[in-house]
Every structure is written in C-alpha cells, then in structure tokens.
N, C-alpha and C. Protein backbone atom coordinates (compact mmCIF):
# COMPACT_ATOMS: atom_id res chain seq x y z
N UNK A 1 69.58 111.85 89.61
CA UNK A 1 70.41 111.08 90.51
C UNK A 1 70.68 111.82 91.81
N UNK A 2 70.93 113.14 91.70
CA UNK A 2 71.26 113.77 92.87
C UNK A 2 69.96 113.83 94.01
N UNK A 3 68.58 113.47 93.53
CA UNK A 3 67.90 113.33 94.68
C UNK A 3 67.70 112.35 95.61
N UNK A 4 68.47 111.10 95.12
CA UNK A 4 68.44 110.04 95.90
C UNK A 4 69.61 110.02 97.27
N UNK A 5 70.24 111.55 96.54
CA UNK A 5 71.86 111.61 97.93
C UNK A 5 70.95 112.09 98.59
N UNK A 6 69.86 112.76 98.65
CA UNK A 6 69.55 113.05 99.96
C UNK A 6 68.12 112.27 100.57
N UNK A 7 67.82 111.47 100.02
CA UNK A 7 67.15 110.56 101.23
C UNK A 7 67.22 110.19 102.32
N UNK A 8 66.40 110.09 103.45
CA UNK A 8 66.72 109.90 104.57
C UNK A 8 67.08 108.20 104.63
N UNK A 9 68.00 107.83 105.55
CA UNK A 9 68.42 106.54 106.04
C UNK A 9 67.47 105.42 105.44
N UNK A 10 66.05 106.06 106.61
CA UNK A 10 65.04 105.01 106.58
C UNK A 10 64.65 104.20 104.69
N UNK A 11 64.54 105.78 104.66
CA UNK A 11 63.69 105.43 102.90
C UNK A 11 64.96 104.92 102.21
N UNK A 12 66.36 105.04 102.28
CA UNK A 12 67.40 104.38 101.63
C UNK A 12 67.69 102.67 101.98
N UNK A 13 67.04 102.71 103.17
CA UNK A 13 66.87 101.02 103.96
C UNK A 13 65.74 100.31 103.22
N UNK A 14 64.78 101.07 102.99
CA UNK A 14 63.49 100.32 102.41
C UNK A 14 63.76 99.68 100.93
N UNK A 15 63.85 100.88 99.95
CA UNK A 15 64.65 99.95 98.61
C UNK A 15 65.48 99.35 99.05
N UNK A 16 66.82 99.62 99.69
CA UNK A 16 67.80 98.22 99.53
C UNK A 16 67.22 97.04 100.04
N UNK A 17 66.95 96.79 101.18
CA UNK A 17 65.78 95.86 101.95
C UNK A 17 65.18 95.36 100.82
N UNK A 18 64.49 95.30 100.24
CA UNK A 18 63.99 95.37 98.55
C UNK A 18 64.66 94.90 97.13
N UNK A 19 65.69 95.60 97.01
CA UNK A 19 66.33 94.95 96.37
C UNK A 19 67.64 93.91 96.61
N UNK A 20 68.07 94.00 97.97
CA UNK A 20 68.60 92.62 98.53
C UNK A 20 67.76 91.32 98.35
N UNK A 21 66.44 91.61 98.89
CA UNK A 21 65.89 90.03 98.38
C UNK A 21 65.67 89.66 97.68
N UNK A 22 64.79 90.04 96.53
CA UNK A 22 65.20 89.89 94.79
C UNK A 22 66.46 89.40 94.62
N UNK A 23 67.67 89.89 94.84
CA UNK A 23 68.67 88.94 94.77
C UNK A 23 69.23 88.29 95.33
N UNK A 24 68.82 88.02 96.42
CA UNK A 24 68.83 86.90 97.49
C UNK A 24 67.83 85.62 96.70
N UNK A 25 66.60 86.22 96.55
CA UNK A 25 66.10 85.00 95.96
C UNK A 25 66.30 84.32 94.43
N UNK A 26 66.76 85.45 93.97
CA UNK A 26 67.54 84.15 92.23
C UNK A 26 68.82 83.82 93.07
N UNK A 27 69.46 84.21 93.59
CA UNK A 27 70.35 83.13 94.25
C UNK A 27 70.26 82.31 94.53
N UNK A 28 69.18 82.16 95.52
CA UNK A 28 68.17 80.37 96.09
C UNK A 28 67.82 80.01 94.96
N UNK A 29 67.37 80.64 93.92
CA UNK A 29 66.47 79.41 93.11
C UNK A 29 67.79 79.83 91.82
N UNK A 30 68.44 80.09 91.96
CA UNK A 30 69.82 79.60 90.69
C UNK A 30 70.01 78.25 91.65
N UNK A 31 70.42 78.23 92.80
CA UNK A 31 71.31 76.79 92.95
C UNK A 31 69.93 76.08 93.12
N UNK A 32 69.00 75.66 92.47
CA UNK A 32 68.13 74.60 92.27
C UNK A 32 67.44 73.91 93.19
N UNK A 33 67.21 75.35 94.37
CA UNK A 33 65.90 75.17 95.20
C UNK A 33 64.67 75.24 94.92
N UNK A 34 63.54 74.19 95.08
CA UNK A 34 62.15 74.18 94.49
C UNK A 34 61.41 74.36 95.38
N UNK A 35 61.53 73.75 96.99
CA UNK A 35 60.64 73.74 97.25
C UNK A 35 60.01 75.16 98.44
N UNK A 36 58.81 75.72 98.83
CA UNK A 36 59.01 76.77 99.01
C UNK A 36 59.52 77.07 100.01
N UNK A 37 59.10 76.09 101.15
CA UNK A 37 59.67 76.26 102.71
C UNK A 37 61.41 76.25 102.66
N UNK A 38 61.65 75.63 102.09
CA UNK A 38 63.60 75.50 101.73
C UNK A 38 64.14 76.72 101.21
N UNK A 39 63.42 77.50 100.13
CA UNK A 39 63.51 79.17 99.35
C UNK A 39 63.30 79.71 100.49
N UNK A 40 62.69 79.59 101.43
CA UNK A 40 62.24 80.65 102.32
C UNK A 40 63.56 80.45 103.81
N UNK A 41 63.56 79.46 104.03
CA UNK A 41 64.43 79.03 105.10
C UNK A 41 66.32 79.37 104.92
N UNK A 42 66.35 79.19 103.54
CA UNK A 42 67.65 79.35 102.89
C UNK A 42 68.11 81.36 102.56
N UNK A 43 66.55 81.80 102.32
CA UNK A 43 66.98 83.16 101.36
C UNK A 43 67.09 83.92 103.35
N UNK A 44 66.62 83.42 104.26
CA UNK A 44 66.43 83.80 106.02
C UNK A 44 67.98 84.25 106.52
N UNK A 45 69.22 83.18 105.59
CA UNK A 45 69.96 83.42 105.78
C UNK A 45 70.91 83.91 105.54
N UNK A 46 70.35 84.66 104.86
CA UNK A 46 71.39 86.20 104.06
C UNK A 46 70.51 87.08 104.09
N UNK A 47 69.50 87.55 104.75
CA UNK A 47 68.63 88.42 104.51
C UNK A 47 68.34 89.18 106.30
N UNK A 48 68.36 88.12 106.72
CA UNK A 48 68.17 88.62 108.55
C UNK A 48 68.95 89.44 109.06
N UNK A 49 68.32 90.22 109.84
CA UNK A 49 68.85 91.47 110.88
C UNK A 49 70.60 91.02 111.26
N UNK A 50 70.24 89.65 112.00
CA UNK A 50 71.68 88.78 112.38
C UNK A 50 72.86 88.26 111.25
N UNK A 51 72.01 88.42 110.06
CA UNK A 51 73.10 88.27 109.18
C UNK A 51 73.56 89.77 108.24
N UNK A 52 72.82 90.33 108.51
CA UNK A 52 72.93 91.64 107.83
C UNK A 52 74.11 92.38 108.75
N UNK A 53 73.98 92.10 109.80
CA UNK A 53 75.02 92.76 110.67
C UNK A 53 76.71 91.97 110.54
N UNK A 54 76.62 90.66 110.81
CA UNK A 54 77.43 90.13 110.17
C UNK A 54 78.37 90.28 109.43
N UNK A 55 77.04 90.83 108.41
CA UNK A 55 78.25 90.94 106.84
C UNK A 55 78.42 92.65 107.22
N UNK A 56 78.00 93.69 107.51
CA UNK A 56 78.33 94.77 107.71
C UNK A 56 79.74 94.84 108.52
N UNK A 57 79.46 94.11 109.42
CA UNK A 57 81.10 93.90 110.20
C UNK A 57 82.36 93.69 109.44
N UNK A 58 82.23 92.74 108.23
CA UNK A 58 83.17 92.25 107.84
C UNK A 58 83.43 93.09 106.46
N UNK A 59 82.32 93.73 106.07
CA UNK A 59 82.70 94.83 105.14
C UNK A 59 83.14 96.02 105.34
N UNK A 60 83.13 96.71 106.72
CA UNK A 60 83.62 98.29 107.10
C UNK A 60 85.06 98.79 106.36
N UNK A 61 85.81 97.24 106.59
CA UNK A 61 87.20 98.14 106.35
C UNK A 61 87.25 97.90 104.61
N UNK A 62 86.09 97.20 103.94
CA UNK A 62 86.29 97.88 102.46
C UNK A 62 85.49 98.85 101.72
N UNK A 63 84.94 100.09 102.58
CA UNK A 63 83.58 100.65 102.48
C UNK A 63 84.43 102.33 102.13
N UNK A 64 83.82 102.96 101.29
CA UNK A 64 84.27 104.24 100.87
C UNK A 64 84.23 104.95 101.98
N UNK A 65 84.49 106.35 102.19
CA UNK A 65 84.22 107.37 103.34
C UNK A 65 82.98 107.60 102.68
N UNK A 66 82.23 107.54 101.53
CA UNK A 66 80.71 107.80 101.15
C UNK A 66 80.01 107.02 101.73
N UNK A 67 80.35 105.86 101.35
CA UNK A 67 79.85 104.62 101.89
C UNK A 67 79.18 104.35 103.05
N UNK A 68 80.63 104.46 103.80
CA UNK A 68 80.61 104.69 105.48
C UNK A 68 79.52 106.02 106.02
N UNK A 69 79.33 106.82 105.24
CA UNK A 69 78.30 107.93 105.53
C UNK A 69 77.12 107.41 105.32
N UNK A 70 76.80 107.10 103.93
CA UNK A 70 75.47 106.88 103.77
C UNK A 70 74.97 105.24 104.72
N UNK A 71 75.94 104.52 105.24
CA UNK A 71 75.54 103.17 106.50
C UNK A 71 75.23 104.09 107.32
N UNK A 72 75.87 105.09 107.62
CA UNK A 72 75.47 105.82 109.22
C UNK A 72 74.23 106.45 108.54
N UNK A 73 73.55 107.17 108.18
CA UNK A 73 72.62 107.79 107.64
C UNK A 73 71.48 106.40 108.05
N UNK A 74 71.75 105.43 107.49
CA UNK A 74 70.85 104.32 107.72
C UNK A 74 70.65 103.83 109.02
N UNK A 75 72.01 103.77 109.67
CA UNK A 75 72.05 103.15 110.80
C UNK A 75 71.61 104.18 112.10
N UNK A 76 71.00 105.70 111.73
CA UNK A 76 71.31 106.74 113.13
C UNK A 76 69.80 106.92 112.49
N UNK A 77 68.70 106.28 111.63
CA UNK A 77 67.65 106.99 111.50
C UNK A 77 67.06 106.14 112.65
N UNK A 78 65.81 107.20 112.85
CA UNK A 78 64.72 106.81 113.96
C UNK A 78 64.26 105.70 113.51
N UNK A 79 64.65 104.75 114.32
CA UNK A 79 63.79 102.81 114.17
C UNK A 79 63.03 103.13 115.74
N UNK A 80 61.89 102.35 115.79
CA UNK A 80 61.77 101.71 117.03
C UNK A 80 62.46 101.13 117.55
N UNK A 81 63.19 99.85 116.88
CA UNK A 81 64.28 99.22 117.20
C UNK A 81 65.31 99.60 117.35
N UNK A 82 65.88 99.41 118.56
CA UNK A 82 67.33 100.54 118.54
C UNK A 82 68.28 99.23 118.91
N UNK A 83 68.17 98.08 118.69
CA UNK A 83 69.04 97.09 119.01
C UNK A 83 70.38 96.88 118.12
N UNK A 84 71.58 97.04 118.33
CA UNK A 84 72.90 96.64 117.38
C UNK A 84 72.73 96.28 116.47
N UNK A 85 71.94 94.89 116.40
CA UNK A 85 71.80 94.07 115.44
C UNK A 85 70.83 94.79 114.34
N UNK A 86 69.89 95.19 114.70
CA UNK A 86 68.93 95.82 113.49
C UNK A 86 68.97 97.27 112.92
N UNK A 87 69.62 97.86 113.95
CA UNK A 87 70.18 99.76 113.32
C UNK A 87 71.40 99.08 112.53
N UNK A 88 72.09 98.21 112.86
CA UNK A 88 73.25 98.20 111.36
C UNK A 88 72.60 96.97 110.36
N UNK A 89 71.88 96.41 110.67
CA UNK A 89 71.85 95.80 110.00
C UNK A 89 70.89 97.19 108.24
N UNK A 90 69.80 97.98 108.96
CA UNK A 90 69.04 99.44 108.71
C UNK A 90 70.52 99.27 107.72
N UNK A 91 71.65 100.01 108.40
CA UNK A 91 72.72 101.04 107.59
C UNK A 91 72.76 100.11 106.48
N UNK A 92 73.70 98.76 106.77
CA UNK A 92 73.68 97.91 105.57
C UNK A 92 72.86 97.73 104.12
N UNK A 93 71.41 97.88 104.55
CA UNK A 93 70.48 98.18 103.65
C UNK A 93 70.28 99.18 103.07
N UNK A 94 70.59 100.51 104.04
CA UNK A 94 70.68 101.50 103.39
C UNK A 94 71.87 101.31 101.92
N UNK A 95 72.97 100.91 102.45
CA UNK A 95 74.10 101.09 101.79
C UNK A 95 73.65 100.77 100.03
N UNK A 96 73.02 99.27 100.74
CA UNK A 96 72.45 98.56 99.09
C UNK A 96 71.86 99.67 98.40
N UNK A 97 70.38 100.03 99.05
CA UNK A 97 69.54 101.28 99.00
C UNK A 97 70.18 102.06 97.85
N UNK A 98 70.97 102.74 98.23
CA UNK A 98 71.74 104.09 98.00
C UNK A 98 72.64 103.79 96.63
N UNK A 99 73.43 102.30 96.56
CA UNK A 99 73.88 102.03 95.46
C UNK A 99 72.85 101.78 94.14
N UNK A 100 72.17 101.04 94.92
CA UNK A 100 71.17 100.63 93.57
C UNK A 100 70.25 101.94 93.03
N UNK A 101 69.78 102.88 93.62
CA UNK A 101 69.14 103.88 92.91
C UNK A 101 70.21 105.06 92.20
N UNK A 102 71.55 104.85 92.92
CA UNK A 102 72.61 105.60 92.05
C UNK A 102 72.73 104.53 90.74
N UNK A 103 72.73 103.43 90.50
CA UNK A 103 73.02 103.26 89.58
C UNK A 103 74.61 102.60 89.13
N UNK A 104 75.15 102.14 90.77
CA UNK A 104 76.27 102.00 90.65
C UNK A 104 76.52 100.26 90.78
N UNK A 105 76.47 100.02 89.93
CA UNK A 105 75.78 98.75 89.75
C UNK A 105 77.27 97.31 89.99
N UNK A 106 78.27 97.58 89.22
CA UNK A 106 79.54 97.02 89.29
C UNK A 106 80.03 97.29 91.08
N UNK A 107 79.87 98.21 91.70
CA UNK A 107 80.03 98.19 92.87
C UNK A 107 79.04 97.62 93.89
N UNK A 108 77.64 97.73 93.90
CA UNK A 108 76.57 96.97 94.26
C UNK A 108 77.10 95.26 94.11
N UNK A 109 76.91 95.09 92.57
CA UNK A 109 77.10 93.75 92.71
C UNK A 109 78.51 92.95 93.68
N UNK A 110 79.09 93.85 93.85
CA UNK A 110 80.26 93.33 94.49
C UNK A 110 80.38 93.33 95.97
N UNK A 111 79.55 94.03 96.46
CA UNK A 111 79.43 93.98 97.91
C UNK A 111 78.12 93.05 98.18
N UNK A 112 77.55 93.02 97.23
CA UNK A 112 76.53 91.92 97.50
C UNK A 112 77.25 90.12 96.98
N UNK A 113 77.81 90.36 96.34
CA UNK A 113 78.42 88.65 96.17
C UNK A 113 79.11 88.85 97.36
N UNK A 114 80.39 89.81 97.86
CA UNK A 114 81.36 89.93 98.91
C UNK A 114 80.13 89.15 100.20
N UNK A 115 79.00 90.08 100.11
CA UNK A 115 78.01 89.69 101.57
C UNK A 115 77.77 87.84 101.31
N UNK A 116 77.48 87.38 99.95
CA UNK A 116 77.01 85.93 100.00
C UNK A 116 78.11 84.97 100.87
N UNK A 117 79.51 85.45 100.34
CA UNK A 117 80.38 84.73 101.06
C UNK A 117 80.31 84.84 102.14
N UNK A 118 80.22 85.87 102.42
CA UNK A 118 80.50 86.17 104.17
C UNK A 118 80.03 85.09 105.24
N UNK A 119 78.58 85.08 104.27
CA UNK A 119 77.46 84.16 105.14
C UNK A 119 77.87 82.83 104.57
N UNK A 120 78.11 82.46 103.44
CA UNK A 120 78.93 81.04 103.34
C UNK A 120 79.62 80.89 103.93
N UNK A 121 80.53 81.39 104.38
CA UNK A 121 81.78 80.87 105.49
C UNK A 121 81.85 80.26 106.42
C-alpha cells in the first residue's frame, strides 16, 4: 500500500480516470439506459473535465488535509493542458486514483455518490 503514496499526480489521475467511469457507467445502465448513444451522452455528464471541476469545487471544504494534498499532487503535475478546468479536474481524479488503490473504499464510495449529486442538482 505504501507505494501507491508515492505516485506521481499524473499516474494517480490515470486509475481514478479509470475507475470513475466504470462507475459512472453501472450508474447509467442501473437507471435503465439501453441505448448506446444515451450511455454515452448521459455517463459525458459526470465524467467531463467541466464536470469534474464542478464537483471538485463543491467538495474542497469536505476533503482531508491528505486529501487536499494528494488533489494538488494531481492538479500541479505536468499536463499539456494547463487550463482550470482540466488541471483540477487531473487533481479530482487523482483523488479517486489514490483512494481506490489505497483501498479506502467506504470513503471513495462517498465522495463519488457526494460527486453524482453534485451533477444532479
């Protein structure tokens, strides 16, 4: 477990990135989406740069001081993209990233339902 604390940002963005949509998509297809363009158009909107940032906004003030480290770790690695929207949206993913290979799974799931609402709202 202790080698995943030190991954860089990027590689902590890539699994979460990863495992956000996996559960982004049994989400779409729990509420009894079939068809593919609708799965794809629907899972766009919890998954995008613009919504990833979004929900990062509205989660800061419930985010550990770990937390808050390992988003910056995500959010300060070298992207090409250096736009607001996609370096936090990076941290955000990282964040997932970082939970899910710790293993911290009761906390994962909760910032990821916390993110579904966000974007329901």
């Amino acid at each position: 477990m202790d080698k995943y604390k030190l991954l860089n940002g990027g590689d902590l963005a890539f699994i979460g990135d990863a495992y956000l949509e996996i559960r982004i998509r049994k989400y779409v297809i729990d509420k009894g989406i079939t068809s593919l363009s609708k799965l794809h158009n629907e899972c766009v909107k919890y998954v995008s740069r613009t919504s990833q940032y979004k929900i990062i906004q509205n989660l800061m003030e419930e985010l550990s001081e770990e937390e808050i480290e390992i988003f910056k770790r995500g959010r300060n690695y070298n992207y090409k993209d250096k736009s607001q929207e996609y370096v936090n949206a990076s941290g955000y993913e990282a964040l997932i990233g970082y939970l899910y290979l710790n293993n911290l799974n009761e906390r994962l799931d909760y910032l990821i339902e916390k993110s579904i609402k966000i974007i329901e709202k």
